[in-house]
C-alpha atoms as a PDB file:
ATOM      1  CA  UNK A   1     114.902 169.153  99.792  1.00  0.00           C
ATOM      2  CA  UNK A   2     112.439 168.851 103.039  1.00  0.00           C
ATOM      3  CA  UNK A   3     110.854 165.142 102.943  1.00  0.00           C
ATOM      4  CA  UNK A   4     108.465 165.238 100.199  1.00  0.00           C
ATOM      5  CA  UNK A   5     106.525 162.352  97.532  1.00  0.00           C
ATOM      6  CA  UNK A   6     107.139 163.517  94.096  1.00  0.00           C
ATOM      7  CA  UNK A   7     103.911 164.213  91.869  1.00  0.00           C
ATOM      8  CA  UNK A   8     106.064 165.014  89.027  1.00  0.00           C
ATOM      9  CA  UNK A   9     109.220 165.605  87.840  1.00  0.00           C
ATOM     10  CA  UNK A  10     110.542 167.455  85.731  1.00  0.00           C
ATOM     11  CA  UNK A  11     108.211 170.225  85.944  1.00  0.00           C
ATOM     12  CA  UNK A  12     107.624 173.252  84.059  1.00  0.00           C
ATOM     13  CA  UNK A  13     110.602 175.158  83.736  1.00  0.00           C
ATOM     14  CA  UNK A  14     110.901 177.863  86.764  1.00  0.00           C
ATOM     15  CA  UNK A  15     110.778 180.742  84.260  1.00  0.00           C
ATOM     16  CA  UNK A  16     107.807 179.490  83.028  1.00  0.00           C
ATOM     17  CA  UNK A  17     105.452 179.049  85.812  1.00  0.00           C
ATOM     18  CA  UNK A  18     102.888 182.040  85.654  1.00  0.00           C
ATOM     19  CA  UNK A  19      99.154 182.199  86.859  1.00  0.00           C
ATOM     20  CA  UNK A  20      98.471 180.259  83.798  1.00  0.00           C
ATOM     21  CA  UNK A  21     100.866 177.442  84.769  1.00  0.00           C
ATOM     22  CA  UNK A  22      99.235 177.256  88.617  1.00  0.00           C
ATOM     23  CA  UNK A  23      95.747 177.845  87.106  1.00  0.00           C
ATOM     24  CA  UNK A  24      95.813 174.635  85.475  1.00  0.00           C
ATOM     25  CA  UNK A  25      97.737 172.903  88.175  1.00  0.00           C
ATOM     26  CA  UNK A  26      95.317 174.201  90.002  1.00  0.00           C
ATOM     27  CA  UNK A  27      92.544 172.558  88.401  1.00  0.00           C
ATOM     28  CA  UNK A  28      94.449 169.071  87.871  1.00  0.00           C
ATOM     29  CA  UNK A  29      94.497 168.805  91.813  1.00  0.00           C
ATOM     30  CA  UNK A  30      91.357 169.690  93.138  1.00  0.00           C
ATOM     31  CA  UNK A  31      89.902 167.322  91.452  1.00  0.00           C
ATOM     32  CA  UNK A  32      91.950 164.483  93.922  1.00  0.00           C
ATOM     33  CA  UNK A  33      90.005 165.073  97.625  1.00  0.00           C
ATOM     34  CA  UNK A  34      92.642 165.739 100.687  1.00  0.00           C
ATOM     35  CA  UNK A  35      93.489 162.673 102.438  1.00  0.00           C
ATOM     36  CA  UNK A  36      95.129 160.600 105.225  1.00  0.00           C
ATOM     37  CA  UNK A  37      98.364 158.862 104.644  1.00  0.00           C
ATOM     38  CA  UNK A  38     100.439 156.908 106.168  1.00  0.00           C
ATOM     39  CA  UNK A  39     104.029 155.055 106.071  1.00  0.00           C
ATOM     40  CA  UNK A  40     104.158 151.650 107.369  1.00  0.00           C
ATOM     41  CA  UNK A  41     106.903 149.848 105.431  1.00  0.00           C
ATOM     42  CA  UNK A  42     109.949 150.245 103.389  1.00  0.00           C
ATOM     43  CA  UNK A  43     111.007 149.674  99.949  1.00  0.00           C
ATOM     44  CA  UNK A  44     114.280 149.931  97.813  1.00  0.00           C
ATOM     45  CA  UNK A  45     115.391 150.794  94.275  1.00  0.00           C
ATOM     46  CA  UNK A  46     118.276 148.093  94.036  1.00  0.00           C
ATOM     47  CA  UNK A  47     120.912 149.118  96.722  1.00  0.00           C
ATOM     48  CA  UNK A  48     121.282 152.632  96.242  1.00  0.00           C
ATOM     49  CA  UNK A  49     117.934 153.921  97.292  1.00  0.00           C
ATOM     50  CA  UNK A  50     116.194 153.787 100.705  1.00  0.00           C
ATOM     51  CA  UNK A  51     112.632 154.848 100.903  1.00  0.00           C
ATOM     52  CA  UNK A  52     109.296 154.767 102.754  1.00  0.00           C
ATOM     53  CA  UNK A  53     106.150 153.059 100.979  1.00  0.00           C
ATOM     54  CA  UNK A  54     102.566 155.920 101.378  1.00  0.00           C
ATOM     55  CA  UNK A  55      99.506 154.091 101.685  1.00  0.00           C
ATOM     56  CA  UNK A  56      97.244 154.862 100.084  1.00  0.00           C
ATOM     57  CA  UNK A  57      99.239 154.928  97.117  1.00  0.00           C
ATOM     58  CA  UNK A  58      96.611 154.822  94.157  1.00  0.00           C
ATOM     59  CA  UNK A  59      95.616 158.417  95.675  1.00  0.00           C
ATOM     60  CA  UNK A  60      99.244 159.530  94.740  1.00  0.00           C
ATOM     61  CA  UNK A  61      99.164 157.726  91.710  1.00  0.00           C
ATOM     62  CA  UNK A  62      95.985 159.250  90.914  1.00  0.00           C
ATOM     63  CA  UNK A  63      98.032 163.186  91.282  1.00  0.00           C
ATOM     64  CA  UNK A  64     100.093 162.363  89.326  1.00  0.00           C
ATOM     65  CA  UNK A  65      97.979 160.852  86.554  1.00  0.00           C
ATOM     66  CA  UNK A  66      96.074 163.998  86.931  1.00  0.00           C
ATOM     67  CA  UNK A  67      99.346 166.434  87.017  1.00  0.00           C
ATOM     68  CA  UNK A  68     100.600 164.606  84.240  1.00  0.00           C
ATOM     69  CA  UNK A  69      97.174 164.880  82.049  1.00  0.00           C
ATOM     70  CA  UNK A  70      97.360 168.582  82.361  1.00  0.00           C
ATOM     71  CA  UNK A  71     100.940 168.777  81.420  1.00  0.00           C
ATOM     72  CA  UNK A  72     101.637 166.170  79.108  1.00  0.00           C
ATOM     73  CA  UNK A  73     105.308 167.746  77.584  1.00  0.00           C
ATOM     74  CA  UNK A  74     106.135 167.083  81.251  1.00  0.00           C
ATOM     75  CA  UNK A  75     106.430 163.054  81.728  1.00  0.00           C
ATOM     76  CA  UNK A  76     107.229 161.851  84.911  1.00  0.00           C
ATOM     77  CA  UNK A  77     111.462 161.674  85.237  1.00  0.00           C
ATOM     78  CA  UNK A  78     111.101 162.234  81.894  1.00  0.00           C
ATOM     79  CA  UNK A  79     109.944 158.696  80.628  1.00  0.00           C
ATOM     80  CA  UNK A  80     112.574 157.122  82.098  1.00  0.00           C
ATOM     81  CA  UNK A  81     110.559 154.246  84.204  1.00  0.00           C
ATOM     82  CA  UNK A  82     107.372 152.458  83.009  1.00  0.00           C
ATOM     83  CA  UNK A  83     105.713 152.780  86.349  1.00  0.00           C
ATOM     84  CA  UNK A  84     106.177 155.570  88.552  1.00  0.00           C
ATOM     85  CA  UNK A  85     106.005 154.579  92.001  1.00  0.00           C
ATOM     86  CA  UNK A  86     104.898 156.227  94.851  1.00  0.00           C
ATOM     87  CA  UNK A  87     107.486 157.064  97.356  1.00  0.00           C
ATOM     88  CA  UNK A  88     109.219 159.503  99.958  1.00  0.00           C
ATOM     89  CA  UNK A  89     113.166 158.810  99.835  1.00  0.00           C
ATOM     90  CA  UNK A  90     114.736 157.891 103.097  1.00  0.00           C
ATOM     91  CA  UNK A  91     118.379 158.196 101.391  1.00  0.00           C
ATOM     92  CA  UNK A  92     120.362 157.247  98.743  1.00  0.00           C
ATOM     93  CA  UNK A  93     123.903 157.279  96.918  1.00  0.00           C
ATOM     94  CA  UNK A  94     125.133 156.197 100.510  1.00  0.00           C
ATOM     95  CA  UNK A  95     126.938 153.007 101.654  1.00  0.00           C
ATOM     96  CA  UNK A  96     124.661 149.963 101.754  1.00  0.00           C
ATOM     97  CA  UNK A  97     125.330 149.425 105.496  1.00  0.00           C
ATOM     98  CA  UNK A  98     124.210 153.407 106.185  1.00  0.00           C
ATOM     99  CA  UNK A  99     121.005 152.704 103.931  1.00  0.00           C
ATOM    100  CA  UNK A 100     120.746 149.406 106.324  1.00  0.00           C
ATOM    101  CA  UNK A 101     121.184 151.456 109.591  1.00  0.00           C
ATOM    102  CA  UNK A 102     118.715 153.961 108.434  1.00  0.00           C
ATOM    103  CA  UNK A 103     116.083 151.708 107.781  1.00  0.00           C
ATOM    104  CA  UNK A 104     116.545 149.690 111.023  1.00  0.00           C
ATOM    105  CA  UNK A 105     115.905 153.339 112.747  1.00  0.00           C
ATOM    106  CA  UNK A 106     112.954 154.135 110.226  1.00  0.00           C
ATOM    107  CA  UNK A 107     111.072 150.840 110.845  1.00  0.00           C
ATOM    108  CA  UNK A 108     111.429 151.362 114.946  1.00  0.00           C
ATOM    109  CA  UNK A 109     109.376 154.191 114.331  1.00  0.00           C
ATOM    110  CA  UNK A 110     106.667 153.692 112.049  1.00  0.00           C
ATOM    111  CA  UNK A 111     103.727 153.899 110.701  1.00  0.00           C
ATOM    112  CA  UNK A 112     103.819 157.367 110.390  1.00  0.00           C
ATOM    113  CA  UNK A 113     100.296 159.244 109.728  1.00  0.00           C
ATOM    114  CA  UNK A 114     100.141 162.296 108.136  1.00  0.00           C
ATOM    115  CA  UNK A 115      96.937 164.665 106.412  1.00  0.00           C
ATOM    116  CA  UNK A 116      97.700 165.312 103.108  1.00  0.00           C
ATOM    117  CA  UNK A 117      95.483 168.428 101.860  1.00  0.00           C
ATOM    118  CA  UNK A 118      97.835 170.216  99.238  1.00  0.00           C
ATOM    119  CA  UNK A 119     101.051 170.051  96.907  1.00  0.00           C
ATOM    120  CA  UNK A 120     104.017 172.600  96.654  1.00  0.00           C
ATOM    121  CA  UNK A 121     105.417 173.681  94.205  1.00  0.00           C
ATOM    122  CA  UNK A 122     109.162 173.212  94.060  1.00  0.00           C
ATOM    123  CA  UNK A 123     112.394 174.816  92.487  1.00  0.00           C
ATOM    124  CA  UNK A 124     115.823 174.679  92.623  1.00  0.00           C
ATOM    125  CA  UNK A 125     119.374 173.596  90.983  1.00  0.00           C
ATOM    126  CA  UNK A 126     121.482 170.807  92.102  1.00  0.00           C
ATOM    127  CA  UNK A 127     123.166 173.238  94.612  1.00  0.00           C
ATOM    128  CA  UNK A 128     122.726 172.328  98.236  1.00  0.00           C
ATOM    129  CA  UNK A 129     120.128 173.564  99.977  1.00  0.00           C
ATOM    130  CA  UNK A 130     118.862 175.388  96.581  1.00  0.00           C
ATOM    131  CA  UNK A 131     114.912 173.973  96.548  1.00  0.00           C
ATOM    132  CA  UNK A 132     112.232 175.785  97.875  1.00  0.00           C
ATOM    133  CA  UNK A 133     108.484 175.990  97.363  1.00  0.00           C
ATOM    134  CA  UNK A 134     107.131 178.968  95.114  1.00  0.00           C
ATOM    135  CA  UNK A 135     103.443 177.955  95.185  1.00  0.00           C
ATOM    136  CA  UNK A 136     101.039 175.757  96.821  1.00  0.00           C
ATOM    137  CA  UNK A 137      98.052 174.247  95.543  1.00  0.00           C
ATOM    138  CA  UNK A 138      95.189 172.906  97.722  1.00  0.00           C
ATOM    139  CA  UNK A 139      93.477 169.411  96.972  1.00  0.00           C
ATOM    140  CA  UNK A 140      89.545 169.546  96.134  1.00  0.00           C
END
């Protein structure tokens, strides 16, 4: 999976993405204008997951509100936390002092700055090297 900030997962099933399903995607993300972001800091989930912090993050917050609204059988990692945060995974499920290494490297070279002006669709299995993007949907 390239680098990438989740909007939501899971999605509709692959089989079931049509011009209906993208339509109303569609609509849920034009609404949120394209913007700048960028990645100045670090966070962790306990010790197993390395990742970079996007500012601003209510915008992402505010996709996936709006994903979320227009797909409502599809709650974000399926209810499992009671905030969803914002975030672009370094690494994770490696050795602490890897995760450590990593983030020493990531931190010599931030902030990053990037335009943000659409979001992909993405599919695949657990299978390496599986995902790939079957749609993309521009921001308003």
């Amino acid at each position: 999976m390239p680098a990438h900030v989740t909007v939501l997962y899971p999605f509709v099933a692959p089989q079931a993405i049509d011009a209906g399903v993208l339509a109303q995607l569609s609509e849920a993300v034009t609404a949120v204008p394209a913007f700048g972001a960028e990645w100045r800091a670090t966070g962790w989930f306990g010790t197993d997951v390395l990742w970079l912090a996007p500012e601003p993050e209510r915008t992402f917050r505010e996709l996936t509100k709006r994903v979320w609204s227009a797909f409502p059988e599809c709650p974000p990692y399926e209810g499992e936390h009671d905030d969803v945060v914002p975030h672009l995974t370094i690494a994770r499920g490696v050795p602490i002092d890897d995760l450590r290494a990593a983030e020493r490297e990531v931190l010599a070279k931030l902030p990053i700055r990037m335009d943000v002006g659409s979001v992909h669709v993405m599919v695949g299995t657990d299978a390496p090297n599986s995902w790939h993007a079957i749609a993309e949907q521009s921001l308003g």
